[in-house]
C-alpha atoms as a PDB file:
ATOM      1  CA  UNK A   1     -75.054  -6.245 -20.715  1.00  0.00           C
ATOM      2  CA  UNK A   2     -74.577  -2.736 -22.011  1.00  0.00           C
ATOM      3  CA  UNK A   3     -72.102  -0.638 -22.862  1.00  0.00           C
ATOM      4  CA  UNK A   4     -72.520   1.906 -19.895  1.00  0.00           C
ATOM      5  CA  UNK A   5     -72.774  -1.118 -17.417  1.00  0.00           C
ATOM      6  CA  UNK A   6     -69.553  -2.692 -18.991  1.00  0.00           C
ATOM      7  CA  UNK A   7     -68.223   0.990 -18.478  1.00  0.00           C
ATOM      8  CA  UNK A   8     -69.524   1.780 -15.035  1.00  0.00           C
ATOM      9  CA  UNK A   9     -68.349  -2.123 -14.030  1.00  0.00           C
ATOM     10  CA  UNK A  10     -65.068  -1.111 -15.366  1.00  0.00           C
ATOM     11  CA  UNK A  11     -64.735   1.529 -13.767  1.00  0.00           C
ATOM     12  CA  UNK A  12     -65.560   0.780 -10.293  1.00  0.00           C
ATOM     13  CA  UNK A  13     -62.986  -2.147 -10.878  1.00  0.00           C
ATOM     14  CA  UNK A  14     -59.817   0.315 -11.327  1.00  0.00           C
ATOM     15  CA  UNK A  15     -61.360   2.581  -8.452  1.00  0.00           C
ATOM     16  CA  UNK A  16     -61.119  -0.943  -6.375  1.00  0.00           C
ATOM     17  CA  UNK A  17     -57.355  -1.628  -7.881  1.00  0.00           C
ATOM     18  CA  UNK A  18     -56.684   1.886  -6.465  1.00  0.00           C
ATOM     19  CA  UNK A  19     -56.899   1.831  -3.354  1.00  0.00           C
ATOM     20  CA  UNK A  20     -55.134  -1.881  -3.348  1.00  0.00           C
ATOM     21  CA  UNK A  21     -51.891  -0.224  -1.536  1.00  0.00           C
ATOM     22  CA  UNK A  22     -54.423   1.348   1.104  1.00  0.00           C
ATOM     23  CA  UNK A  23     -56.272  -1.528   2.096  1.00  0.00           C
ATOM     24  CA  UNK A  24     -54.071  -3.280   4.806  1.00  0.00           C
ATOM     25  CA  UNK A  25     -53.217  -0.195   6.306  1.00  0.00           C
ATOM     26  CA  UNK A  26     -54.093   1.624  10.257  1.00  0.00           C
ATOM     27  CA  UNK A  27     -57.747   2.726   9.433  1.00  0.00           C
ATOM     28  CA  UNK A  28     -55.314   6.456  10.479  1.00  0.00           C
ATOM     29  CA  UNK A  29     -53.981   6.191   7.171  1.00  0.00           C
ATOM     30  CA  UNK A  30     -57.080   5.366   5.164  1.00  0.00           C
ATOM     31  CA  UNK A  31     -58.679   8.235   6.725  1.00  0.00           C
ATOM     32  CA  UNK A  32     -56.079  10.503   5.494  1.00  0.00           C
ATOM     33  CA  UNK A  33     -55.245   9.060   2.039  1.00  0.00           C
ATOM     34  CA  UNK A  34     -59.115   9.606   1.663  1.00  0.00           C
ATOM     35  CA  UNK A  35     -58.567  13.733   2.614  1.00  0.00           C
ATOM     36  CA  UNK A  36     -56.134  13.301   0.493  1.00  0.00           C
ATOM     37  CA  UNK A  37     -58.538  12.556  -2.344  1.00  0.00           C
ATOM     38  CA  UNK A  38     -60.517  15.215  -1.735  1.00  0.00           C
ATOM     39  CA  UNK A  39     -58.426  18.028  -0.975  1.00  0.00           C
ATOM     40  CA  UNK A  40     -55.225  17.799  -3.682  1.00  0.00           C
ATOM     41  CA  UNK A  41     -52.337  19.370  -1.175  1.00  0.00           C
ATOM     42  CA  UNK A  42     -52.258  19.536   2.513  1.00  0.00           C
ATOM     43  CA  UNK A  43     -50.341  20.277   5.300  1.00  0.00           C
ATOM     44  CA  UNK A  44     -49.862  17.800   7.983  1.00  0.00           C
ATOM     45  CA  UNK A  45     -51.483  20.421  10.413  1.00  0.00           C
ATOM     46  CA  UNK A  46     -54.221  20.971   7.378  1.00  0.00           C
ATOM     47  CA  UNK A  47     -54.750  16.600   7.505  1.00  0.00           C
ATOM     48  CA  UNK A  48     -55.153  17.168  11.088  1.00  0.00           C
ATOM     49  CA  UNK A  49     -57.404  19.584  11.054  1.00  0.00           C
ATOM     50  CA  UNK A  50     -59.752  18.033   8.533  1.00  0.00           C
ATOM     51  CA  UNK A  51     -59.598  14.618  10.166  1.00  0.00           C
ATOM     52  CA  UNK A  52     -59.455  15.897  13.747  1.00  0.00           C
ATOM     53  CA  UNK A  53     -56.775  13.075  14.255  1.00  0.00           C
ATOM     54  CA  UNK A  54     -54.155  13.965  16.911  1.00  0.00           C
ATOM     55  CA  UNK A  55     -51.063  15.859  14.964  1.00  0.00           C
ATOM     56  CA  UNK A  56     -48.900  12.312  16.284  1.00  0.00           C
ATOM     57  CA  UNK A  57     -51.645   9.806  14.648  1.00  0.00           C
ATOM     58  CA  UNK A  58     -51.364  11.769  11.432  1.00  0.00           C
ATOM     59  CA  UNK A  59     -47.972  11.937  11.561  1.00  0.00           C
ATOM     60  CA  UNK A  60     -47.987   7.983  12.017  1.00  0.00           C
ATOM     61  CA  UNK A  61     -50.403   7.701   8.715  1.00  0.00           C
ATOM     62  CA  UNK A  62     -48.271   9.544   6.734  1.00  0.00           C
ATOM     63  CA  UNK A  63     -45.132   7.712   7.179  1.00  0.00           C
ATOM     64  CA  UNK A  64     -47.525   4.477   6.738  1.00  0.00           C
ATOM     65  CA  UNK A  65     -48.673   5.877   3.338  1.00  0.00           C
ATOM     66  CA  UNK A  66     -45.218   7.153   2.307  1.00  0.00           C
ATOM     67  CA  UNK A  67     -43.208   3.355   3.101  1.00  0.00           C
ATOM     68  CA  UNK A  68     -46.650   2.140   0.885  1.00  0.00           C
ATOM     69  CA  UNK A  69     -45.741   4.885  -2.013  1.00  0.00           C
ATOM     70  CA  UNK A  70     -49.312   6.449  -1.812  1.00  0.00           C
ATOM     71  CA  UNK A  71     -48.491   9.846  -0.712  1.00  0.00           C
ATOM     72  CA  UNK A  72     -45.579  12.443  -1.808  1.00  0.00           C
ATOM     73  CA  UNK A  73     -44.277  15.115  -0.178  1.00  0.00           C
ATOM     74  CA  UNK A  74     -42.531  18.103  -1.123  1.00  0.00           C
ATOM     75  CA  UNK A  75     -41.732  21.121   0.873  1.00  0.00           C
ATOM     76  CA  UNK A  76     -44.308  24.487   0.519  1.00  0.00           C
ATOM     77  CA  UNK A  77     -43.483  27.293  -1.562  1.00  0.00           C
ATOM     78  CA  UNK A  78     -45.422  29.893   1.494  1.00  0.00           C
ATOM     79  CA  UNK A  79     -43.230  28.367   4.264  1.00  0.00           C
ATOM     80  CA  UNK A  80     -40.393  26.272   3.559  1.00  0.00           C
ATOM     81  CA  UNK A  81     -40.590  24.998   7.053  1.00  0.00           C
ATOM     82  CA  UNK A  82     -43.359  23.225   6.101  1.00  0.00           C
ATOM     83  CA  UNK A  83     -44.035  19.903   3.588  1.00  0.00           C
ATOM     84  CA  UNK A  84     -47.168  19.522   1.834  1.00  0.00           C
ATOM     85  CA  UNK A  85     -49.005  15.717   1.336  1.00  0.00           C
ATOM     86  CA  UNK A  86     -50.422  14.601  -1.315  1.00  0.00           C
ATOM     87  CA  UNK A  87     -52.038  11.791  -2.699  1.00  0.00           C
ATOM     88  CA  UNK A  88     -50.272  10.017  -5.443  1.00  0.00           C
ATOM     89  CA  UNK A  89     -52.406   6.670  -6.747  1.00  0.00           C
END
């Protein structure tokens, strides 16, 4: 075995022990957690809008993800009425 397939093996192994928290969650909350990958901050209106989940399912993820310490939340600097997600495995 090489040393870029022992890396690449390795890899994919902490990518897998990553997402561990994720896995017996609402397929909801996997869907966000993954937007949540890609885009760094988001509002929960921004998670809805990029899933096209219902503003109540993504409201239900988020609380999943939160109780599973995946996702922070702090509130935005451009409208304090608003808290911004994100991703934090």
């Amino acid at each position: 075995m090489s040393t870029s397939e022992v890396l690449t093996r390795s890899e994919s192994e902490s990518e897998t022990d990553r997402w561990e928290a994720v896995r017996d969650l609402p397929p909801s909350a996997k869907l966000v957690a993954k937007v949540l990958d890609y885009e760094e901050t988001l509002t929960q209106k921004g998670i809805a809008e990029e899933t096209l989940l219902p503003a109540r399912t993504v409201r239900y993820a988020l609380t999943r993800l939160e109780d599973a310490g995946v996702v922070s939340s702090r509130f935005s600097f451009s409208d304090a009425r608003k808290r911004v997600y994100r991703l934090t495995i």
